[in-house]
Protein backbone atom coordinates (compact mmCIF):
# COMPACT_ATOMS: atom_id res chain seq x y z
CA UNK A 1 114.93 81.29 101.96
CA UNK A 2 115.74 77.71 100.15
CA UNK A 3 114.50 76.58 97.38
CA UNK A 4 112.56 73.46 99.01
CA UNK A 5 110.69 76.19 101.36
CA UNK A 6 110.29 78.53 97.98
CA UNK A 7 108.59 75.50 96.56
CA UNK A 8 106.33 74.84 99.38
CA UNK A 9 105.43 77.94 99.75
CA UNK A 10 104.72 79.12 95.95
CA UNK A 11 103.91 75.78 94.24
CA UNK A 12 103.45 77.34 90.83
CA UNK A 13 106.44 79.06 90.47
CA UNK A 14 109.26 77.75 88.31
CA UNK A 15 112.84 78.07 89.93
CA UNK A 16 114.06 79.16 86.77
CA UNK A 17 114.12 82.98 87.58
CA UNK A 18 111.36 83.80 84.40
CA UNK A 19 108.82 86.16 84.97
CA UNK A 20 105.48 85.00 84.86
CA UNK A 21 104.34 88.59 83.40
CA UNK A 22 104.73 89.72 79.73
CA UNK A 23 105.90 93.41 80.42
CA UNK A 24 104.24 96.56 78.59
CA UNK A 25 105.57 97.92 75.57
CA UNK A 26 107.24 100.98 77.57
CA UNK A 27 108.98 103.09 74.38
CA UNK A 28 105.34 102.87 73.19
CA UNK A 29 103.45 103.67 76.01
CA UNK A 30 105.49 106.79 76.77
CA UNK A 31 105.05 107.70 72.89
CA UNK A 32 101.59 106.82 73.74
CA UNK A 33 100.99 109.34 76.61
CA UNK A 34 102.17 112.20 74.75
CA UNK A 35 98.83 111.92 72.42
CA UNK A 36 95.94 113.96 73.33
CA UNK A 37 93.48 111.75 75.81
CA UNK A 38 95.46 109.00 75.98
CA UNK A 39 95.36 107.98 79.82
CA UNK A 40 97.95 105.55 81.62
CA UNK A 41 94.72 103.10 82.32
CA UNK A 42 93.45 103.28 78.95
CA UNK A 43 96.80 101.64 77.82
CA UNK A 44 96.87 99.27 80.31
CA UNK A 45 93.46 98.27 79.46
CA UNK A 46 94.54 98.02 76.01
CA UNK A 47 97.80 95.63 77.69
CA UNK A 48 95.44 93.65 79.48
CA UNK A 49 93.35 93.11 76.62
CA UNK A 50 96.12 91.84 74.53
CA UNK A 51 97.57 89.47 77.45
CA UNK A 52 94.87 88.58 79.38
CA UNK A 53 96.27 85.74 81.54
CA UNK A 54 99.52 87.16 81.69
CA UNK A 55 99.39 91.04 82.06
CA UNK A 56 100.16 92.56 85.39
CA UNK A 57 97.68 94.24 87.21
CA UNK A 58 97.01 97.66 87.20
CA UNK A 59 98.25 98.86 90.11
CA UNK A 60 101.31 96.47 89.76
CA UNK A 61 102.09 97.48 86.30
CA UNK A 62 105.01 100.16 86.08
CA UNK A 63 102.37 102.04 83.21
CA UNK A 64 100.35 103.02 86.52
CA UNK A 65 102.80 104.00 88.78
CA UNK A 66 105.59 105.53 86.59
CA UNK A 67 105.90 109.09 86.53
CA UNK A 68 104.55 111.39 83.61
């Protein structure tokens, strides 16, 4: 695919190659999940809460689907 029809077809997207998502802290999540009752969505809620416009979503963050 081109960059023109990239453009057309995702206006809001820079062609600069950044990511539009800030990733989760993964060294501290998997620290995290080692603690008693602490929950993969409970520290993506605590991401999501911290980036609101620019977390991933939960089932596209890698703290959902990464294995234990």
């Amino acid at each position: 695919m081109s960059a023109i029809s990239d453009l057309r077809l995702f206006p809001s997207q820079s062609l600069t190659g950044q990511r539009r998502f800030v990733e989760p802290d993964f060294p501290h999540a998997h620290q995290e999940l080692k603690r008693k009752y602490v929950i993969k969505h409970l520290l993506w809620q605590e991401y999501s809460q911290q980036y609101p416009d620019d977390a991933y979503s939960y089932a596209h963050s890698a703290i959902a689907t990464s294995s234990d």
